[in-house]
Protein backbone atom coordinates (compact mmCIF):
# COMPACT_ATOMS: atom_id res chain seq x y z
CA UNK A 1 -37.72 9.61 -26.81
CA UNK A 2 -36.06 12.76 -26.51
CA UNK A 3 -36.33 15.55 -29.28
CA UNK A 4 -33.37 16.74 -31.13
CA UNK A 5 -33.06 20.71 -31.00
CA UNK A 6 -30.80 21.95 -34.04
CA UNK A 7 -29.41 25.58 -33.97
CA UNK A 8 -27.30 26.84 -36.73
CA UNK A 9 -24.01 28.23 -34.83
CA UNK A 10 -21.29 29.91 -35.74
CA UNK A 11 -18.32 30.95 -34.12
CA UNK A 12 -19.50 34.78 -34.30
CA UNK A 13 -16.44 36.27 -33.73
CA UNK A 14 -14.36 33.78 -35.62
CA UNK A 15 -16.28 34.73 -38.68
CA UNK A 16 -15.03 38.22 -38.32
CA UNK A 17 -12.30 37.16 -40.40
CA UNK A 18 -13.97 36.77 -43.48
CA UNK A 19 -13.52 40.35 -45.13
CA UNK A 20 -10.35 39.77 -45.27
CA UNK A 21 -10.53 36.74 -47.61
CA UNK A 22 -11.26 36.95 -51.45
CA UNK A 23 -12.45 34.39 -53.90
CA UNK A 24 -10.40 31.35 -53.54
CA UNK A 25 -9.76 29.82 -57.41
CA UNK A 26 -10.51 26.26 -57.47
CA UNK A 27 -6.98 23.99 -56.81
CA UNK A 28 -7.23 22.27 -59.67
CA UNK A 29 -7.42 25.14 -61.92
CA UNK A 30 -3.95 26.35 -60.27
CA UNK A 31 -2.34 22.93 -60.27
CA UNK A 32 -2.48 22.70 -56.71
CA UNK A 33 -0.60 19.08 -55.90
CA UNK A 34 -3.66 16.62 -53.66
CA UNK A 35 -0.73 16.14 -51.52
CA UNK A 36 -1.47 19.77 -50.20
CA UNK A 37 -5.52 18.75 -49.52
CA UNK A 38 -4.12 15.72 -47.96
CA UNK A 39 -1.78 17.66 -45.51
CA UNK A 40 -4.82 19.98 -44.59
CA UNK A 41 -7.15 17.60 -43.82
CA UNK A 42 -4.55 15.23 -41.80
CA UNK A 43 -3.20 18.69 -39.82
CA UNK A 44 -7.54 19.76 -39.26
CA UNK A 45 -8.24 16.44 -38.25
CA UNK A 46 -5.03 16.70 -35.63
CA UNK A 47 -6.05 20.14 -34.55
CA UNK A 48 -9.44 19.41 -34.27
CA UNK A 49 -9.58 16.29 -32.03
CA UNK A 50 -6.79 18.18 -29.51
CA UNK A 51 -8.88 21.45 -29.10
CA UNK A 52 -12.09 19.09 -29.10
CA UNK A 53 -11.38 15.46 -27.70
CA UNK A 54 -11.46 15.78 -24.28
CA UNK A 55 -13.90 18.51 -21.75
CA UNK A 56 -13.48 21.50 -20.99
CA UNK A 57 -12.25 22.28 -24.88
CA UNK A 58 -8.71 23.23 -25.33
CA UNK A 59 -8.05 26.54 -26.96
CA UNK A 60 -3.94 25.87 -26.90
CA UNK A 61 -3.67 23.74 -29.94
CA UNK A 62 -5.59 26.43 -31.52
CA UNK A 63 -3.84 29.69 -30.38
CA UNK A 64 -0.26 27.69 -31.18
CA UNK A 65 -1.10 27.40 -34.82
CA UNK A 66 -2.72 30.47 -35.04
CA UNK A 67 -2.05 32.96 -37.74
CA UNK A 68 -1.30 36.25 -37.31
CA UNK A 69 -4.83 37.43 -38.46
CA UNK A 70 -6.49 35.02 -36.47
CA UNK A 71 -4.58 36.41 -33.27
CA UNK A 72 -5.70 39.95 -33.94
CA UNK A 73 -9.43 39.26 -34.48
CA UNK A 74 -10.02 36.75 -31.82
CA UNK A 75 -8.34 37.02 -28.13
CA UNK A 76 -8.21 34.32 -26.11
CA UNK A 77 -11.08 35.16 -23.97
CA UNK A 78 -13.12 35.02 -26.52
CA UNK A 79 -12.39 32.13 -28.17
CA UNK A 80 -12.11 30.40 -24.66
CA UNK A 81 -15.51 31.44 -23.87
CA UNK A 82 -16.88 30.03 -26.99
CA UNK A 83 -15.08 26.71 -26.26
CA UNK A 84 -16.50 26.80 -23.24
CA UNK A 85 -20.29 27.07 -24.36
CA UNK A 86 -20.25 24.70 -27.02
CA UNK A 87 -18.20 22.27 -25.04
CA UNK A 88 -20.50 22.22 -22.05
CA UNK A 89 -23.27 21.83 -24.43
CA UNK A 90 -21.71 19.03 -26.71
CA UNK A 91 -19.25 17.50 -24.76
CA UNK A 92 -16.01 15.77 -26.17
CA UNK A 93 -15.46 14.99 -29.69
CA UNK A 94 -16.01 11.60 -30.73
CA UNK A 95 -15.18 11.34 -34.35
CA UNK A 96 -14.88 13.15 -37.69
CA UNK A 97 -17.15 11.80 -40.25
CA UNK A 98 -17.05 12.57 -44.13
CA UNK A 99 -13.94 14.66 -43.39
CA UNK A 100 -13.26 17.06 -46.55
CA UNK A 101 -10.52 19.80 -47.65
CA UNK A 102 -10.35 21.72 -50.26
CA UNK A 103 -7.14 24.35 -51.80
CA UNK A 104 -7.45 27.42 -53.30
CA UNK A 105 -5.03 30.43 -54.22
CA UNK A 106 -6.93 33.58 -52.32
CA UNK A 107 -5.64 36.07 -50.31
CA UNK A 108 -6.14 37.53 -47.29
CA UNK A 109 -5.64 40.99 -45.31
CA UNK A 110 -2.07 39.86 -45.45
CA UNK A 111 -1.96 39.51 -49.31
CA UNK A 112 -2.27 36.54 -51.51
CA UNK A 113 -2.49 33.32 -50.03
CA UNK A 114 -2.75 29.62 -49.95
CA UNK A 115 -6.13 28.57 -48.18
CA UNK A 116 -7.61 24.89 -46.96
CA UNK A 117 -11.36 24.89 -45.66
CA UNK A 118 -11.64 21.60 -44.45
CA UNK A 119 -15.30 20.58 -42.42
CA UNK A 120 -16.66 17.16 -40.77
CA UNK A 121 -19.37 16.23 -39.44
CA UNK A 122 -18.67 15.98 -35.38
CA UNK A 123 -20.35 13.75 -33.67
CA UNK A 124 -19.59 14.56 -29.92
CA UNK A 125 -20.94 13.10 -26.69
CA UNK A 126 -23.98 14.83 -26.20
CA UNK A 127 -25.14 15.57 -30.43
CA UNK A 128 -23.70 16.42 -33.84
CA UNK A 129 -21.87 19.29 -35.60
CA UNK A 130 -20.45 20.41 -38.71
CA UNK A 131 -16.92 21.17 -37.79
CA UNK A 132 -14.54 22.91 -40.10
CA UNK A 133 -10.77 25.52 -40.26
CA UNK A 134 -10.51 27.91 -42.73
CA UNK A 135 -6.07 27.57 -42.50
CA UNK A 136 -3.51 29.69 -44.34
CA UNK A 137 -0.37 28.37 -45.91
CA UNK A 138 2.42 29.99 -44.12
CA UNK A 139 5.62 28.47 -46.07
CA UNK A 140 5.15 24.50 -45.36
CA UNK A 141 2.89 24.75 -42.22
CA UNK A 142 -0.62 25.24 -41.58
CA UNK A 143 -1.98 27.91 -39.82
CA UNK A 144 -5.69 28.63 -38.66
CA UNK A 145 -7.09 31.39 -39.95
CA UNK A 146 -10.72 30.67 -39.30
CA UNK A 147 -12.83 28.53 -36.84
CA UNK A 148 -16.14 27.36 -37.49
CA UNK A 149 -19.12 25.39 -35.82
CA UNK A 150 -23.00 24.95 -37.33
CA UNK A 151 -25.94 22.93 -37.41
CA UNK A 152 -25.12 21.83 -33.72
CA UNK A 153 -27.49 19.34 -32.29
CA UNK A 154 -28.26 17.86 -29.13
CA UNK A 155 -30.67 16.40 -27.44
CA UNK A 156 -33.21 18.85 -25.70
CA UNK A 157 -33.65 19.70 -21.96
């Protein structure tokens, strides 16, 4: 039986976009309609199983919904080199399990802001992941703001 080797990972330089975010306010304390979680997690899941679904990982979904932030922290190489490693590792995406979002008024570097984090678990072809997009509301679109990946699993060498 093969043993399962489980690494916390995340995106290092996709985090680098988390000084610019402040303490979201729960949704429901700011009247925040569902119909905005539901339109988060439908446009994550979307997102998620293009740039994931097949291998090598696609950054293009990604970089097209980008926000403007998330174009000046992360440049393509980099992000395309991190696709790269965790997609040889895990392989295609299979499915989003126990797929979540949650809204919140926050702001970012950019000023105040509508937010979704929405995470999964992954399962892929070769282990697990928790998956998630930190996205910014920009008028009545989605746009990524933050990319994340931990607790990746596979199966060991």
């Amino acid at each position: 039986m093969a043993s399962r080797v489980k690494r916390p990972v995340m995106l290092g330089a996709l985090v680098a976009l988390s000084s610019g975010l402040g303490a979201p306010v729960a949704a429901a304390a700011q009247g925040t309609a569902p119909a905005s979680e539901a339109s988060c997690s439908s446009f994550s899941q979307a997102l998620l199983a293009q740039a994931y679904g097949s291998t090598p990982w696609q950054i293009a979904p990604v970089e097209q919904v980008a926000s403007d932030a998330f174009q000046r922290a992360v440049t393509s190489e980099v992000l395309q080199a991190l696709f790269n490693q965790y997609g040889d590792e895990l392989g295609a995406l299979q499915e989003q399990q126990s797929p979540a979002a949650t809204v919140s008024n926050g702001s970012t570097a950019d000023g105040p802001a509508t937010l979704c984090t929405y995470h999964a678990d992954g399962v892929f072809q070769r282990g697990t992941a928790t998956i998630g997009l930190v996205l910014v509301q920009a008028g009545a679109d989605w746009q990524v703001l933050r990319v994340r990946m931990h607790d990746v699993e596979h199966g060991a060498s």
